[in-house]
Protein backbone atom coordinates (compact mmCIF):
# COMPACT_ATOMS: atom_id res chain seq x y z
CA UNK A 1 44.53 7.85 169.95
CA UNK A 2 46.16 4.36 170.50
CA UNK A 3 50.27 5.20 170.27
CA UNK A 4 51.78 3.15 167.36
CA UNK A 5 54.10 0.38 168.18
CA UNK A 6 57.23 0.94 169.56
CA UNK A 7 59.17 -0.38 165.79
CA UNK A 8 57.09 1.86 163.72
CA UNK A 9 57.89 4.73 166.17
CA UNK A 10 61.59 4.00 165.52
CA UNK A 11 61.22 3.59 161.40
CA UNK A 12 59.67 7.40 161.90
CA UNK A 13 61.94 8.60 163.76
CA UNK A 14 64.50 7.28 161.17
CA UNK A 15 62.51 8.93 159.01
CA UNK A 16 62.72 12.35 160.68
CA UNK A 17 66.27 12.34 161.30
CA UNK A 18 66.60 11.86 157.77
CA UNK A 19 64.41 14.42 156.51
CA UNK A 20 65.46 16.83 159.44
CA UNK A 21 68.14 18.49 156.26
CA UNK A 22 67.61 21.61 153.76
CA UNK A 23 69.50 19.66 151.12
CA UNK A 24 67.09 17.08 151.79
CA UNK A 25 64.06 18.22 151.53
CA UNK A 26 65.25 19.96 148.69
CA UNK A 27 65.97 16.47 146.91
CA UNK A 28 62.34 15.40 147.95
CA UNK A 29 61.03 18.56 146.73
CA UNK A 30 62.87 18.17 143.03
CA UNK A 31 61.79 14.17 142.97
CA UNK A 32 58.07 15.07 143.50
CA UNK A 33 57.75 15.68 139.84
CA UNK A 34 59.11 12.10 139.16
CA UNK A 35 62.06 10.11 138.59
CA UNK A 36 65.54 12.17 138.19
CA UNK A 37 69.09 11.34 137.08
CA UNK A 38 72.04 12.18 139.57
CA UNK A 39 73.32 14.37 136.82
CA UNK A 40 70.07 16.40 136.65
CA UNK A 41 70.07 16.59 140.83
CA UNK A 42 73.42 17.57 141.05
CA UNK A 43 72.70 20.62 138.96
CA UNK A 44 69.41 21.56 140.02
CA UNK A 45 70.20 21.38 143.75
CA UNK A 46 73.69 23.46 142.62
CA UNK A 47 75.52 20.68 144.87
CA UNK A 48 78.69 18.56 144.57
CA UNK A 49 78.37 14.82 143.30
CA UNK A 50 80.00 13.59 146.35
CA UNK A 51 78.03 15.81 148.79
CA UNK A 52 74.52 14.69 146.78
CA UNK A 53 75.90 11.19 146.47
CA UNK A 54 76.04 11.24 150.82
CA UNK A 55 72.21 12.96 151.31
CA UNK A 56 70.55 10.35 148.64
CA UNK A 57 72.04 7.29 150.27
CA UNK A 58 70.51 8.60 153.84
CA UNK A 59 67.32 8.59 152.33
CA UNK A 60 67.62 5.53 150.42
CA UNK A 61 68.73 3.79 153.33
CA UNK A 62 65.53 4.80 155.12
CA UNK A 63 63.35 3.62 152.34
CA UNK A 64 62.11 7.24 151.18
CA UNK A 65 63.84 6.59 147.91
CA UNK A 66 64.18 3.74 145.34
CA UNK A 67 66.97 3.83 142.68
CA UNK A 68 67.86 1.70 139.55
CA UNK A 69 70.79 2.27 137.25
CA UNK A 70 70.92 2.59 134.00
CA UNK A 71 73.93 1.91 132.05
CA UNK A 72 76.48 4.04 133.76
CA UNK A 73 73.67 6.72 135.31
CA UNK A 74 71.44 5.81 139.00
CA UNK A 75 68.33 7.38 138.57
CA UNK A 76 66.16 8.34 141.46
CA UNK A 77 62.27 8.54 142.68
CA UNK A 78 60.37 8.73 145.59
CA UNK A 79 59.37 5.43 147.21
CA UNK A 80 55.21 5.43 147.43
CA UNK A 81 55.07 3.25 150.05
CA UNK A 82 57.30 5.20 152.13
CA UNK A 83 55.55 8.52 151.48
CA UNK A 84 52.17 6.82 151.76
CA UNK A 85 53.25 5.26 155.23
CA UNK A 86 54.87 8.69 156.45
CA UNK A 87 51.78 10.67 155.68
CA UNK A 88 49.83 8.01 157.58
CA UNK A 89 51.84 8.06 160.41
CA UNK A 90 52.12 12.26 160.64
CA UNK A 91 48.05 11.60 160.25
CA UNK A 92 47.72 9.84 163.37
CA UNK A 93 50.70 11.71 165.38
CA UNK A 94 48.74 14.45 164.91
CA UNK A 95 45.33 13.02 165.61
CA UNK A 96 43.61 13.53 162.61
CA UNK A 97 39.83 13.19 162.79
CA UNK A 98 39.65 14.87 165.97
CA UNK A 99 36.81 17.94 166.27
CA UNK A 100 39.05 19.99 168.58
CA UNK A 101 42.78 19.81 170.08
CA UNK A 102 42.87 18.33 173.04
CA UNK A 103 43.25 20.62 176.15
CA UNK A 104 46.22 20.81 178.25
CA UNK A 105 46.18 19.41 181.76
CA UNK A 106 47.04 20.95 184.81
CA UNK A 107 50.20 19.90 186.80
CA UNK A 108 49.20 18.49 190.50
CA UNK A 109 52.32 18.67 192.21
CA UNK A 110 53.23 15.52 193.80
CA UNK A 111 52.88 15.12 197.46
């Protein structure tokens, strides 16, 4: 497996630190059924505007969510493209397509 180029290594590891939180996931989790108001969020996820407000802007500034307001409401969804390209990349971190895991190699000390 070739290793993917330095810049997409660093947009996933973006991506990880951003997903590497409960609260979230948890957002991810509650968007997977589609688009949903803050209002709705903040009261399914039993969290605080303010604290919600912080964990959606991580992972809108990572590209894992889109937003769009309407009138005085910002509703939020899941970005495809970002979930299409993170499944992708978790694909070929993990070496899909291979029959077996590779076996570990012994340590030869250094002379």
């Amino acid at each position: 497996m070739a290793l993917a180029p330095a810049r997409d290594l660093g947009r996933a590891a973006r991506w990880f630190h951003a997903l590497a939180d409960e609260t979230r996931l948890r957002i991810i989790e509650s968007l997977a059924d589609g688009e949903q108001c803050v209002c709705d969020l903040t009261g399914a996820l039993d969290a605080g505007q303010s604290r919600l407000s912080f964990h959606l802007k991580t992972l809108k500034e990572v590209g894992i969510l889109k937003d769009r307001r309407q009138g005085r409401w910002v509703y939020y969804s899941l970005n495809p493209d970002a979930i299409e390209a993170l499944e992708g990349l978790i694909g070929e971190l993990l070496g899909s397509g291979r029959a077996a895991p590779a076996r570990p190699r012994a340590c030869v000390p250094a002379e």
